[in-house]
Protein backbone atom coordinates (compact mmCIF):
# COMPACT_ATOMS: atom_id res chain seq x y z
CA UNK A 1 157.95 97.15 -130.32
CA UNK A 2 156.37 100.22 -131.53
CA UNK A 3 153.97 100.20 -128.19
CA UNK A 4 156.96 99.65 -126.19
CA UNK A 5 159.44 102.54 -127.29
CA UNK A 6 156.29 104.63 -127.33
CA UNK A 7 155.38 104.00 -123.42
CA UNK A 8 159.61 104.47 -123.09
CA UNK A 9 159.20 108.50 -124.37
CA UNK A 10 156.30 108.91 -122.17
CA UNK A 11 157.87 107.45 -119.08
CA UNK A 12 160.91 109.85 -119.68
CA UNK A 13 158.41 112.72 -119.40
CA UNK A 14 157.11 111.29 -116.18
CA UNK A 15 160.80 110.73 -114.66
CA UNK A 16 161.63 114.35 -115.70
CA UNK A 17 158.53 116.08 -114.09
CA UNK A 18 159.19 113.86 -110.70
CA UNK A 19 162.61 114.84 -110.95
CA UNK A 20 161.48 118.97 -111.36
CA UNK A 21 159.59 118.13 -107.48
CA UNK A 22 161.96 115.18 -105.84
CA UNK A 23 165.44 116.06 -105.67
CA UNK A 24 168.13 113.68 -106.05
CA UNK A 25 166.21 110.64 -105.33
CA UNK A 26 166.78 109.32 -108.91
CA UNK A 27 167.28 105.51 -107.90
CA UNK A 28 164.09 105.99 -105.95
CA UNK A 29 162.22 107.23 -108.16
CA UNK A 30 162.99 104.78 -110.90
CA UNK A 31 162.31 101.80 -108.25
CA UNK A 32 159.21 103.38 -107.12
CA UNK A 33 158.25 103.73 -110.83
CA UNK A 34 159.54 100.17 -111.69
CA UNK A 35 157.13 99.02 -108.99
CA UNK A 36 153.95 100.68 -110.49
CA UNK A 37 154.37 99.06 -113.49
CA UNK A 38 154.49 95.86 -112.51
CA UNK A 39 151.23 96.26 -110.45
CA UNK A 40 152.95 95.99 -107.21
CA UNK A 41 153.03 98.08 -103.74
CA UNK A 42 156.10 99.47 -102.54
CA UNK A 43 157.54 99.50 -98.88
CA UNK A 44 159.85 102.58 -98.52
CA UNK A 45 162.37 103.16 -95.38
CA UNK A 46 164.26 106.46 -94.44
CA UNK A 47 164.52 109.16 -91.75
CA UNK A 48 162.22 111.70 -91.33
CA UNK A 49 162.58 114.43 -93.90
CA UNK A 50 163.47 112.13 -97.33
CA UNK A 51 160.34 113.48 -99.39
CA UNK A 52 158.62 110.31 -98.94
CA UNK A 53 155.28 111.64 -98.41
CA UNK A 54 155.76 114.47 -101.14
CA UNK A 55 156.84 111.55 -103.39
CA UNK A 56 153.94 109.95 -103.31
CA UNK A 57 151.82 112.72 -103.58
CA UNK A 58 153.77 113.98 -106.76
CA UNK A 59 153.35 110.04 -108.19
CA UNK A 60 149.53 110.54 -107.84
CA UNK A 61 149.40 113.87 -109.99
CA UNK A 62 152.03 112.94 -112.50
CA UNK A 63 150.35 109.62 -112.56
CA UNK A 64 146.67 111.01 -112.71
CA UNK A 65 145.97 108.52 -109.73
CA UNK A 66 143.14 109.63 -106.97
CA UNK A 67 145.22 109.38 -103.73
CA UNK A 68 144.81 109.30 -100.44
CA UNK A 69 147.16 109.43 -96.86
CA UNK A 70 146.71 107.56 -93.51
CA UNK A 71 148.80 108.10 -90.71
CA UNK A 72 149.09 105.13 -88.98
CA UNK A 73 148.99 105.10 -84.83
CA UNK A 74 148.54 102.48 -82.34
CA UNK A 75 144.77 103.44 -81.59
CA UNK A 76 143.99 103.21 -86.00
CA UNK A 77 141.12 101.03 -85.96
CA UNK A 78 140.56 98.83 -89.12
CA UNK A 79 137.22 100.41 -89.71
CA UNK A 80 139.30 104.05 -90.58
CA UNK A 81 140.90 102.57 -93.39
CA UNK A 82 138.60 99.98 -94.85
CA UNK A 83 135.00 101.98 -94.23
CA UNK A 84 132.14 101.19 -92.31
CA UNK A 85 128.44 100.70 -92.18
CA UNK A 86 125.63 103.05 -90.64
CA UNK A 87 122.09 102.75 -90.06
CA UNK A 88 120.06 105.19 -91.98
CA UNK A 89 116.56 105.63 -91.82
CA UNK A 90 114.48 106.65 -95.20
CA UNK A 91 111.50 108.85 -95.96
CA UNK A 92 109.38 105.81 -95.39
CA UNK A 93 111.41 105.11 -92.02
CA UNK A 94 112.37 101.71 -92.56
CA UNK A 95 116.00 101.14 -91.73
CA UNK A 96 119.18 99.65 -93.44
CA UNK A 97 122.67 99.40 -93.21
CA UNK A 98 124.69 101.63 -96.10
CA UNK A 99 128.47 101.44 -96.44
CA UNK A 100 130.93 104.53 -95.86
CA UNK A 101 133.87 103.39 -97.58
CA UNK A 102 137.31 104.92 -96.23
CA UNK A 103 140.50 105.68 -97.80
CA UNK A 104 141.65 102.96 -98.63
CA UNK A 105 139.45 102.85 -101.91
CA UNK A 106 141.88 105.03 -103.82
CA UNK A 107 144.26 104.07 -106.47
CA UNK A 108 147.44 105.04 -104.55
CA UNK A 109 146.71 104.99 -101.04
CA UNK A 110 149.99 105.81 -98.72
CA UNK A 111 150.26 104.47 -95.51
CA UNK A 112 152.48 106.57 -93.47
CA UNK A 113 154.55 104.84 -90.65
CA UNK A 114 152.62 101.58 -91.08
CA UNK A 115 154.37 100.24 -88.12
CA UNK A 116 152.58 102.46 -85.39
CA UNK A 117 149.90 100.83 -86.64
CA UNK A 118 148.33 97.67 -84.49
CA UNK A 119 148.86 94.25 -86.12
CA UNK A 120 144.96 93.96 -86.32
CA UNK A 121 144.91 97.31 -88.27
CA UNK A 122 148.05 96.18 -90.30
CA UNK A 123 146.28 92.98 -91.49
CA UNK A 124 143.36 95.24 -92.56
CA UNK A 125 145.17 96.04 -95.47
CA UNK A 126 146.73 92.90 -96.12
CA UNK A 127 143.09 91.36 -98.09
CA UNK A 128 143.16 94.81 -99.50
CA UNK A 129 146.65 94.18 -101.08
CA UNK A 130 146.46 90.96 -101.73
CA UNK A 131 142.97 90.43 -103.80
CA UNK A 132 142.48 94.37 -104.61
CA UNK A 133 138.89 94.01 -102.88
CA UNK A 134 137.77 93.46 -98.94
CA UNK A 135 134.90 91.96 -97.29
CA UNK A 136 132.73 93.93 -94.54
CA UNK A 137 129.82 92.98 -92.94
CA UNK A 138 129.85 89.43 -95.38
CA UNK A 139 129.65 91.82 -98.45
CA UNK A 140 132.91 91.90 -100.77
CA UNK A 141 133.77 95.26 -102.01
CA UNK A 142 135.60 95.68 -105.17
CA UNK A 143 139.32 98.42 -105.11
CA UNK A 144 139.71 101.13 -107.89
CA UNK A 145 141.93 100.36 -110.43
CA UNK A 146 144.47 100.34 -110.17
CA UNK A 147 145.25 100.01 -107.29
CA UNK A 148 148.57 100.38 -105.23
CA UNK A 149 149.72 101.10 -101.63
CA UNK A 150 152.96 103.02 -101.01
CA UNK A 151 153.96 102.06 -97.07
CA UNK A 152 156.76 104.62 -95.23
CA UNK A 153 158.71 103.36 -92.43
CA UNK A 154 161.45 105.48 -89.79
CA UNK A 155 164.12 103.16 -89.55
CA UNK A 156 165.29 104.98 -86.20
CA UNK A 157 162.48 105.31 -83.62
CA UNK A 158 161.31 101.86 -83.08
CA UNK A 159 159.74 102.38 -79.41
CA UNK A 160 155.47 101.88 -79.61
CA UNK A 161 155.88 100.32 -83.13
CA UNK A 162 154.53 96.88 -84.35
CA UNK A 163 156.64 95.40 -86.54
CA UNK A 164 155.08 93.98 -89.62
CA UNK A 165 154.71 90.31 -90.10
CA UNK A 166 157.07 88.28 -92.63
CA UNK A 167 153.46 87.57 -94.58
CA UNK A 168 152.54 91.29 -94.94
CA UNK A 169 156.03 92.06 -95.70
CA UNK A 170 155.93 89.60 -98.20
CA UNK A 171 153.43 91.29 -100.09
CA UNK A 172 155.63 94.90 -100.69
CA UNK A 173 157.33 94.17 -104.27
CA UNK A 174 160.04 96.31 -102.87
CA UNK A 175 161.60 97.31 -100.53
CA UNK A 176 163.26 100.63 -101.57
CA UNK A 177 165.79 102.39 -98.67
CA UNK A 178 165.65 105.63 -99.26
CA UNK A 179 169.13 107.90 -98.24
CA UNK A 180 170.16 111.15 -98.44
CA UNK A 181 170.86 113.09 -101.17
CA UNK A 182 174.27 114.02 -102.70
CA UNK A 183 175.50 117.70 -101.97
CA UNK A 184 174.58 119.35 -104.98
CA UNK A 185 171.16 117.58 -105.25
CA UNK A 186 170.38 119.13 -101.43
CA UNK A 187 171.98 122.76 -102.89
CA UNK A 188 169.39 122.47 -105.00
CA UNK A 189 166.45 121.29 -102.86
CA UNK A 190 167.17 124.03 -100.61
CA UNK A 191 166.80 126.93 -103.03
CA UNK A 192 164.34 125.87 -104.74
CA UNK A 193 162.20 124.85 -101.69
CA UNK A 194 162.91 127.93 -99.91
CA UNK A 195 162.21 131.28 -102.46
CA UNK A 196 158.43 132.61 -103.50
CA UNK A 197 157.93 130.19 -106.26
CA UNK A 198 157.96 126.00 -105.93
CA UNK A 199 157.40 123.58 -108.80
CA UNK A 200 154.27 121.87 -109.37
CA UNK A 201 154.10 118.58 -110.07
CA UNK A 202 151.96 118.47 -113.87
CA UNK A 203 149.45 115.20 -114.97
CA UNK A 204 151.58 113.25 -117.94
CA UNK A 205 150.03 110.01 -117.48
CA UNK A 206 146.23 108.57 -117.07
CA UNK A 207 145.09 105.86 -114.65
CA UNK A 208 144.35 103.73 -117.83
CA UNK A 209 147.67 104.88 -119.69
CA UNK A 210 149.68 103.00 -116.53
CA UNK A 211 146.56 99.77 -116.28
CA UNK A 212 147.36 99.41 -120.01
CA UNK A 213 151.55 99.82 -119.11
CA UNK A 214 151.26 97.26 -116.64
CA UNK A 215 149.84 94.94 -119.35
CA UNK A 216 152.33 95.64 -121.56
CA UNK A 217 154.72 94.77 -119.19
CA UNK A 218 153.67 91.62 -118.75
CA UNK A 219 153.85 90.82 -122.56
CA UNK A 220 157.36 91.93 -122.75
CA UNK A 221 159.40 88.60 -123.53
CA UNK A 222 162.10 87.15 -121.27
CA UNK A 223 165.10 84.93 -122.59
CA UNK A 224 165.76 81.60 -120.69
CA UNK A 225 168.83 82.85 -119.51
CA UNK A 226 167.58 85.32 -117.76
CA UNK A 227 164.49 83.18 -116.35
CA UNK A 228 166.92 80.58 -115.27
CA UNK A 229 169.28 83.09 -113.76
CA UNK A 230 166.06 84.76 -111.61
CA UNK A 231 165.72 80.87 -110.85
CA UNK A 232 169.42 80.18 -109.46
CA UNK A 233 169.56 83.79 -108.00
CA UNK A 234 166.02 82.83 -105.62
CA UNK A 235 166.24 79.49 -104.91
CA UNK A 236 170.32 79.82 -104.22
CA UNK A 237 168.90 82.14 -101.06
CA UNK A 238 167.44 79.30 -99.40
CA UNK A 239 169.46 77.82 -96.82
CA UNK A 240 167.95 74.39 -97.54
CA UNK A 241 168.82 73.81 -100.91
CA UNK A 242 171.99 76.46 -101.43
CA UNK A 243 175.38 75.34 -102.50
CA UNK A 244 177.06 78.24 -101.00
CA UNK A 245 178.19 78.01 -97.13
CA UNK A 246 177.67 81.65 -96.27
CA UNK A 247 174.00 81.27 -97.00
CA UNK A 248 173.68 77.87 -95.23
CA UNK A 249 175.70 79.67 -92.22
CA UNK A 250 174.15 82.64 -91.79
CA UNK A 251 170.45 82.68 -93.37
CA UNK A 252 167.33 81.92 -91.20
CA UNK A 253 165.11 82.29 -94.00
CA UNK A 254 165.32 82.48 -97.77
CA UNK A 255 162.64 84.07 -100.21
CA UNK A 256 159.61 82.18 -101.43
CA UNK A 257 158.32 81.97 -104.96
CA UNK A 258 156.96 85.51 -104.81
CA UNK A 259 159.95 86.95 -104.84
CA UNK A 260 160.81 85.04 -108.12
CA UNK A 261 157.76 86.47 -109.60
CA UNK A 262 158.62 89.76 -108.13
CA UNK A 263 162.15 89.88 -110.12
CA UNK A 264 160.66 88.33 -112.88
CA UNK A 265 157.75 91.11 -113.18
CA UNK A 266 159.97 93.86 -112.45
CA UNK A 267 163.04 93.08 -114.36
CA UNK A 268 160.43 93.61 -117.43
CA UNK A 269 159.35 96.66 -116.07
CA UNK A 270 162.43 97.91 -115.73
CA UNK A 271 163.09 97.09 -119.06
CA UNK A 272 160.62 99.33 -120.62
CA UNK A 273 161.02 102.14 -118.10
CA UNK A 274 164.27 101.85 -119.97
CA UNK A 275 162.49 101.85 -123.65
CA UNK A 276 164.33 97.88 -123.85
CA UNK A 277 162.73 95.62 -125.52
CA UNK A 278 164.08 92.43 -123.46
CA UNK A 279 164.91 92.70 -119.80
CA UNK A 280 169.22 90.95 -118.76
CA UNK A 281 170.64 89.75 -116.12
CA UNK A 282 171.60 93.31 -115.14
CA UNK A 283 168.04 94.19 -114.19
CA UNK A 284 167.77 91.12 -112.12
CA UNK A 285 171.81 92.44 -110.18
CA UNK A 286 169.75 95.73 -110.13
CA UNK A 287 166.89 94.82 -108.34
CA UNK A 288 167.90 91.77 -106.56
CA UNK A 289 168.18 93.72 -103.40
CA UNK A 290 164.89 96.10 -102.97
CA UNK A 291 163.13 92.66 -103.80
CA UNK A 292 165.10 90.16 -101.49
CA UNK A 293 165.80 92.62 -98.62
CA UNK A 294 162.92 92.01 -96.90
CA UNK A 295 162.35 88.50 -98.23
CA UNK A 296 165.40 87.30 -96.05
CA UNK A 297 166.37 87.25 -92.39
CA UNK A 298 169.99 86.31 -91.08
CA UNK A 299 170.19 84.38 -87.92
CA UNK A 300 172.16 85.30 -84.52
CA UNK A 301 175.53 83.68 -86.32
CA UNK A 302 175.29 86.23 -88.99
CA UNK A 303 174.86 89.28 -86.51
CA UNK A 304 177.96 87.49 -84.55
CA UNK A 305 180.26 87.40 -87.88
CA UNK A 306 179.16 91.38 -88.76
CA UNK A 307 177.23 89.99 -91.56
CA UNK A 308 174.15 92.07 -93.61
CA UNK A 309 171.81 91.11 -95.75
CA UNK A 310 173.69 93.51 -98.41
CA UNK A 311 176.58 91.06 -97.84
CA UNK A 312 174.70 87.95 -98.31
CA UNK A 313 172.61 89.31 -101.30
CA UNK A 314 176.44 90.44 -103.11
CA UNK A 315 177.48 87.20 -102.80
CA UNK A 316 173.96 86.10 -104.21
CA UNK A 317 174.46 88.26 -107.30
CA UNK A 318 177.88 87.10 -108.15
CA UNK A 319 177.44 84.14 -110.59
CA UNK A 320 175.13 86.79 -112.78
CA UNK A 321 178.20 89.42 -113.10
């Protein structure tokens, strides 16, 4: 308990110095933050011009987190994000092969427009994500930890992109939409963004303060209501095995076990982001979209009827209301 309320009061300082750099993104940032304490990666989708890049770059100071950018085009090669290995010749000029790792062996490595990137390059990163180490040349190389990626996607120009695979997908915690902000939040953002001085985002956190959060996290206990209602929520998406007729009528695909895991993970995060002791069934409404989003995909019927997945997930959520 004591551990708990403590990490709570430092968390607060680490919302309130993102919040001095990212304006009016508060549900983002909390979702982005409920994300890095459960140990996942985080898949985040907006027009140009969000602060999606300068979020992540504020995350890795506030966070203390070494972190590193690619910008993902169709000609990114594998080899520019995992590394490489050159000859070198020594002193003694006999030869041998030395490894040149690349950026991806950072703690919070951003990947920005991952879907300009070729599928080959895309699954690059999904061993990387995955198992937090990568194999070249038969040799397995071990990530930093910790170890997260932060993905941006534009939702609006689609020509020369690669959409990502339902697998790689699959392995984003969340997916977290990101809009734009209110009025007085953009007031603000423009003044402050505009004049001789800018804030600067300060270190509050350590990467072992958030390796030892993220085990805390996952000692923080979880009624059986709310394990069987992250149970019901899941396995009521599948069109297979779901009582209700919108989901049998208008789902392709339902979520897997990871997403059950995924809500179960960061419904306790979100708990002690909160300083909670306990995570309810209101964490699991909360985050039953960013997690399910892309976890689902409606079929042609759906599209027909003018159905979304915000619909479907709504109707999802009820029963835990």
């Amino acid at each position: 308990m004591e551990e708990i309320e403590a990490l709570g009061d430092r968390l607060a300082s680490v919302r309130d110095r993102i919040g001095r750099v990212i304006f009016g993104q508060h549900e983002v940032i909390d979702r982005t933050l409920v994300t890095l304490l459960a140990g996942g990666h985080v898949l985040l989708i907006g027009v140009p011009g969000l602060a999606k890049t300068r979020l992540v770059e504020t995350l890795g100071t506030v966070l203390g987190l070494a972190e590193k950018r690619i910008q993902c085009t169709p000609d990114l090669m594998p080899a520019d994000i995992l590394g490489s290995e050159v000859l070198e010749e020594g002193e003694s000029g006999r030869r041998s092969f030395r490894f040149l790792p690349g950026p991806v062996f950072s703690q919070l490595l951003m990947a920005d427009e991952i879907n300009r990137a070729s599928p080959r390059t895309q699954s690059a990163l999904l061993q990387a994500m995955q198992e937090h180490r990568l194999s070249v040349a038969g040799q397995y190389h071990p990530l930093p930890e910790p170890f997260h990626v932060l993905a941006t996607q534009n939702p609006l120009e689609q020509e020369g992109t690669y959409p990502l695979p339902e697998a790689q997908l699959d392995r984003f915690l969340m997916q977290i939409d990101v809009d734009y902000p209110d009025r007085e939040a953009e007031r603000r953002m423009m003044i402050a963004t505009t004049g001789s001085t800018d804030e600067r985002a300060v270190t509050v956190l350590s990467a072992a303060d958030l390796l030892t959060a993220q085990r805390l996290v996952r000692r923080v206990p979880v009624g059986e209501g709310v394990v069987d209602g992250i149970l019901d929520l899941v396995r009521r998406g599948r069109p297979e095995m779901s009582e209700l007729l919108e989901v049998r009528q208008h789902v392709a695909w339902g979520p897997g076990p990871r997403a059950s895991q995924a809500l179960m993970l960061a419904a306790r995060a979100r708990a002690v982001l909160d300083g909670r002791l306990s995570p309810s069934l209101d964490d699991v409404v909360a985050l039953a979209k960013p997690i399910l989003k892309h976890r689902m995909a409606l079929n042609f019927a759906a599209r027909a009827d003018g159905v979304t997945l915000d619909d479907v997930i709504d109707r999802l959520c009820a029963p835990l209301m």
